[in-house]
Protein backbone atom coordinates (compact mmCIF):
# COMPACT_ATOMS: atom_id res chain seq x y z
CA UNK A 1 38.20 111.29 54.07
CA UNK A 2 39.00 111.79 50.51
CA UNK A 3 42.72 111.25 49.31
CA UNK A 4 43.04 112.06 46.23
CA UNK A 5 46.37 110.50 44.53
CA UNK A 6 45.95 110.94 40.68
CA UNK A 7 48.25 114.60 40.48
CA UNK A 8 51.01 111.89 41.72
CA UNK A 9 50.84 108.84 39.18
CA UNK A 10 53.39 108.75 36.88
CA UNK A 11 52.96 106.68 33.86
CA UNK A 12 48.48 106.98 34.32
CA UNK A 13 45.69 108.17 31.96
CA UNK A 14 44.99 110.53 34.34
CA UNK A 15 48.44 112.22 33.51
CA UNK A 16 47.95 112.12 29.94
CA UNK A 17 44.42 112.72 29.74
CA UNK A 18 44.08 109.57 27.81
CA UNK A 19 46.37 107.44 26.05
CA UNK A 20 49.62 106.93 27.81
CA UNK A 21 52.94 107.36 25.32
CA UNK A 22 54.72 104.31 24.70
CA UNK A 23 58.01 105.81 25.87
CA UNK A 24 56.29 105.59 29.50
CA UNK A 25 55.56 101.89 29.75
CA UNK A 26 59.70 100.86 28.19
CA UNK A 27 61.12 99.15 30.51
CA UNK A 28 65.28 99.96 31.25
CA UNK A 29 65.71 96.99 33.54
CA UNK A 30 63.45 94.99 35.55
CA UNK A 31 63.69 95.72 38.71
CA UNK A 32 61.54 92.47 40.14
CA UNK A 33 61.25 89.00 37.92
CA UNK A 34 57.19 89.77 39.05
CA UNK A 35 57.96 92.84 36.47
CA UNK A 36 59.33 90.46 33.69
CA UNK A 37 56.68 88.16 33.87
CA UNK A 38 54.02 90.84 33.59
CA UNK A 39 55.60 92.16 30.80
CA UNK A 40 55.79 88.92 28.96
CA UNK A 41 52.44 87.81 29.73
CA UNK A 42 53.62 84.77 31.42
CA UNK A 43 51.23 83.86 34.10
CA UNK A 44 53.07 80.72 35.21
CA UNK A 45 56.11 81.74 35.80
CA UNK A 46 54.36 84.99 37.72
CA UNK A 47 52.16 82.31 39.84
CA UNK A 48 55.87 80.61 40.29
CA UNK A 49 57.85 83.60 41.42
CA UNK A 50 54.86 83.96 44.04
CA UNK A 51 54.86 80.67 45.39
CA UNK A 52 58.86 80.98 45.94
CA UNK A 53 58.05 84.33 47.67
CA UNK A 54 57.95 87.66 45.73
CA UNK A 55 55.96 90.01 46.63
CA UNK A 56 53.08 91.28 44.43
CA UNK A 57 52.98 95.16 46.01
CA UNK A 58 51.78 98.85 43.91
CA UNK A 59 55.80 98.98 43.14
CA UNK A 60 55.77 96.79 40.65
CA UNK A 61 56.01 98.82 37.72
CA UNK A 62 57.05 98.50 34.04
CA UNK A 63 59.04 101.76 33.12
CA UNK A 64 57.00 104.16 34.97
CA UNK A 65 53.74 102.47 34.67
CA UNK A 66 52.19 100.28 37.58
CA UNK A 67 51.85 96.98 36.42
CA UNK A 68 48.13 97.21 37.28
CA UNK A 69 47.97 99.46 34.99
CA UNK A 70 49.97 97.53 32.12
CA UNK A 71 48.27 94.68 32.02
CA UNK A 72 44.86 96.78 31.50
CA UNK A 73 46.29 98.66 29.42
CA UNK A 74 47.73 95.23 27.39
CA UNK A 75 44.47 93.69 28.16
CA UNK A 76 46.13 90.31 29.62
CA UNK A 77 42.91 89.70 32.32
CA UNK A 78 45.18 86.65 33.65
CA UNK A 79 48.13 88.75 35.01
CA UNK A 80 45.65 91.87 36.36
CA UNK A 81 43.55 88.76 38.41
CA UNK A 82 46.94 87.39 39.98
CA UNK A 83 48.07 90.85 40.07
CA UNK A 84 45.26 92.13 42.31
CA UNK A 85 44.63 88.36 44.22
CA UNK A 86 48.56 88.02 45.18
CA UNK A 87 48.76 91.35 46.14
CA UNK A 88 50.15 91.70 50.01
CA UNK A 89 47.05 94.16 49.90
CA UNK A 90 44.57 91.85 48.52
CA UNK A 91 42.15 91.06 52.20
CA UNK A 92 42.78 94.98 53.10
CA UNK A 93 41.98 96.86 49.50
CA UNK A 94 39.10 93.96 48.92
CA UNK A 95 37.53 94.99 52.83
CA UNK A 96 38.13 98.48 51.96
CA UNK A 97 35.83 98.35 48.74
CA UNK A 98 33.35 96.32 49.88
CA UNK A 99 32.14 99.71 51.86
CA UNK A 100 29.84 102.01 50.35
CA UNK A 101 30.55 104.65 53.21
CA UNK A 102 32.81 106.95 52.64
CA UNK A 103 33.02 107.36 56.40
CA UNK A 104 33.30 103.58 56.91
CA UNK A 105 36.78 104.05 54.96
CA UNK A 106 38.09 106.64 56.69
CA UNK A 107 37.51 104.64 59.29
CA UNK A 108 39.48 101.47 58.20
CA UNK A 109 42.00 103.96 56.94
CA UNK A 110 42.55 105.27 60.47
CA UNK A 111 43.16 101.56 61.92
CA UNK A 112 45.15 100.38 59.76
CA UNK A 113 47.84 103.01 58.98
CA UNK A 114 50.61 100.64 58.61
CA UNK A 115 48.85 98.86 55.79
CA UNK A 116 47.35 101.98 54.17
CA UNK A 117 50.49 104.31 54.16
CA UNK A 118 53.54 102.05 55.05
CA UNK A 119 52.43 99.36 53.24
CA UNK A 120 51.06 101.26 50.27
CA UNK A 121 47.70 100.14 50.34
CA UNK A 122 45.97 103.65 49.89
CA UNK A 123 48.44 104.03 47.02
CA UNK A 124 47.13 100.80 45.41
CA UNK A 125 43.63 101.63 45.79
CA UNK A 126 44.45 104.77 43.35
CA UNK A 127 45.50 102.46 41.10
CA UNK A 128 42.55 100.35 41.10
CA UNK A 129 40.57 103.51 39.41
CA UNK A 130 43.33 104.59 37.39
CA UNK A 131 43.38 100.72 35.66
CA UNK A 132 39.93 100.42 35.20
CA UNK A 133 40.19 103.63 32.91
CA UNK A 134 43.24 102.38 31.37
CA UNK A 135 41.59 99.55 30.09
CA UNK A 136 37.99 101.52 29.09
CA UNK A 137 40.66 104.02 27.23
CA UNK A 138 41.82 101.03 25.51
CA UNK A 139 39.02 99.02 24.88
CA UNK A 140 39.80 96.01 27.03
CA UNK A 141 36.18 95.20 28.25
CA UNK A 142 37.69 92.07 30.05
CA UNK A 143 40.06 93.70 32.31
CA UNK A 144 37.16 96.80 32.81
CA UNK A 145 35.26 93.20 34.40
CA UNK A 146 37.94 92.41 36.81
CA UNK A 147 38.58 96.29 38.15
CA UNK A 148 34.94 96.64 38.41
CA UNK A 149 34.83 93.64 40.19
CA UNK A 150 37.70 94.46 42.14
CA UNK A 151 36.53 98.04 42.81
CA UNK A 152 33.64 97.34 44.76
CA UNK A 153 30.96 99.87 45.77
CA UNK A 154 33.74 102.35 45.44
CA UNK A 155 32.15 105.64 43.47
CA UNK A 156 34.15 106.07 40.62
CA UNK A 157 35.72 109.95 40.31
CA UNK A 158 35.24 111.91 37.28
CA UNK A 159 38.41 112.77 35.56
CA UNK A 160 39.76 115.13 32.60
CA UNK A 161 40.16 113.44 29.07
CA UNK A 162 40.64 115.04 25.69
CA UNK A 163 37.66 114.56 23.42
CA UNK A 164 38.63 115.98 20.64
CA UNK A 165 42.16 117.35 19.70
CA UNK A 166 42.38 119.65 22.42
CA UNK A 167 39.27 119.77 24.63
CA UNK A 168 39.20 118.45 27.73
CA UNK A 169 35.92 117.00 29.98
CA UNK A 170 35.63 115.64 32.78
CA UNK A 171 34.25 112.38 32.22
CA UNK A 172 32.50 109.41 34.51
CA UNK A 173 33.89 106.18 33.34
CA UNK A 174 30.62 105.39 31.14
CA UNK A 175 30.84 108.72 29.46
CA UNK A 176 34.39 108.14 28.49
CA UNK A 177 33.23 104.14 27.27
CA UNK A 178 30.48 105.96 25.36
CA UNK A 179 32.50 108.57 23.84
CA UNK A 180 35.16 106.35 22.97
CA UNK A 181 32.61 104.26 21.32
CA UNK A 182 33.77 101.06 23.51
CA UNK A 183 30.59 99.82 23.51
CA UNK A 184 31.21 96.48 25.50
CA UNK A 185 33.15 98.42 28.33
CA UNK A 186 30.11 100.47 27.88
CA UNK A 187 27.54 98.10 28.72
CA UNK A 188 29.73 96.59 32.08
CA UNK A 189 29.75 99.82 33.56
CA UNK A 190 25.90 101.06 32.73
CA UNK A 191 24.98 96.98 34.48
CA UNK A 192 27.37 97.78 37.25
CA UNK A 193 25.30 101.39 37.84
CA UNK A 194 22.07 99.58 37.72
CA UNK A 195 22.55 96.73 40.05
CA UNK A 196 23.96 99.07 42.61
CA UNK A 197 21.85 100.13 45.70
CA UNK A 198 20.04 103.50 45.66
């Protein structure tokens, strides 16, 4: 079972085809102090807000962009850890990419609905591939570690970037490191190809 999520994202790369415009990630109001936090970069008072009970969920967003995203975007590698770690998906999404079937995650899908669908965690999941091009698109090679990390033995989709002015390819994620000439984000994701099975 392959859902695929990106048409649907708001405020993602995969929208824009590569850098996202500014006017997508201003925030009107907060709707969360999570989203405040995230936005000022302030990992203690995030940890804080978690410890007194907010929930770390895929709605967290700063203007129309998922925090996930944000923070690789921003490159701030301690809010996309506690981001993805305090998520109320965290066990689920982390169980969920640890499978290299595709069939093993339908499967997993299929008993646990109320997680993947009511609970968003399918939703999240998208968002998982859609950060770690964020931050290859903007050369943050430390929060391209965490999502690939994070990610798995999930194979990462192709997806449509401009190269030039107006073409558009379908890239892999190296191609659009290499093309970018991000070389570090480069070299995580060729390591990544070579240390997984055959």
């Amino acid at each position: 079972m392959k859902v695929n999520m990106t048409s649907s994202m708001p405020g993602c790369v995969f929208e824009y085809c590569g850098k996202v415009p500014e006017a997508i990630y201003k925030p009107e109001v907060f709707r969360s102090p999570l989203e405040q936090a995230v936005y000022n970069n302030d990992l203690d008072t995030f940890k804080q807000l978690v410890r007194e009970g907010h929930e770390v969920s895929v709605k967290l967003k700063i203007g129309q962009m998922s925090c996930i995203e944000f923070a690789a975007m921003r490159g701030l590698p301690g809010i996309l850890s506690a981001l993805l770690d305090d998520s109320i998906n965290a066990n689920t999404l982390k169980q969920y990419f640890s499978l290299a079937d595709v069939v093993d995650r339908a499967y997993l899908i299929s008993h646990n609905k109320a997680i993947f669908f009511d609970q968003e965690a399918l939703a999240e999941a998208n968002r998982y591939e859609a950060a770690l091009y964020t931050a290859i698109e903007y050369n943050q090679p430390q929060c391209v570690e965490i999502m690939l990390q994070h990610l798995g033995n999930k194979e990462l989709g192709k997806h449509n970037f401009y190269t030039k002015d107006t073409n558009r390819e379908q890239l892999t994620a190296a191609e659009l490191a290499c093309i970018r000439g991000h070389s570090e984000c480069y070299n995580l994701l060729v390591k990544r190809n070579e240390l997984k099975p055959q």
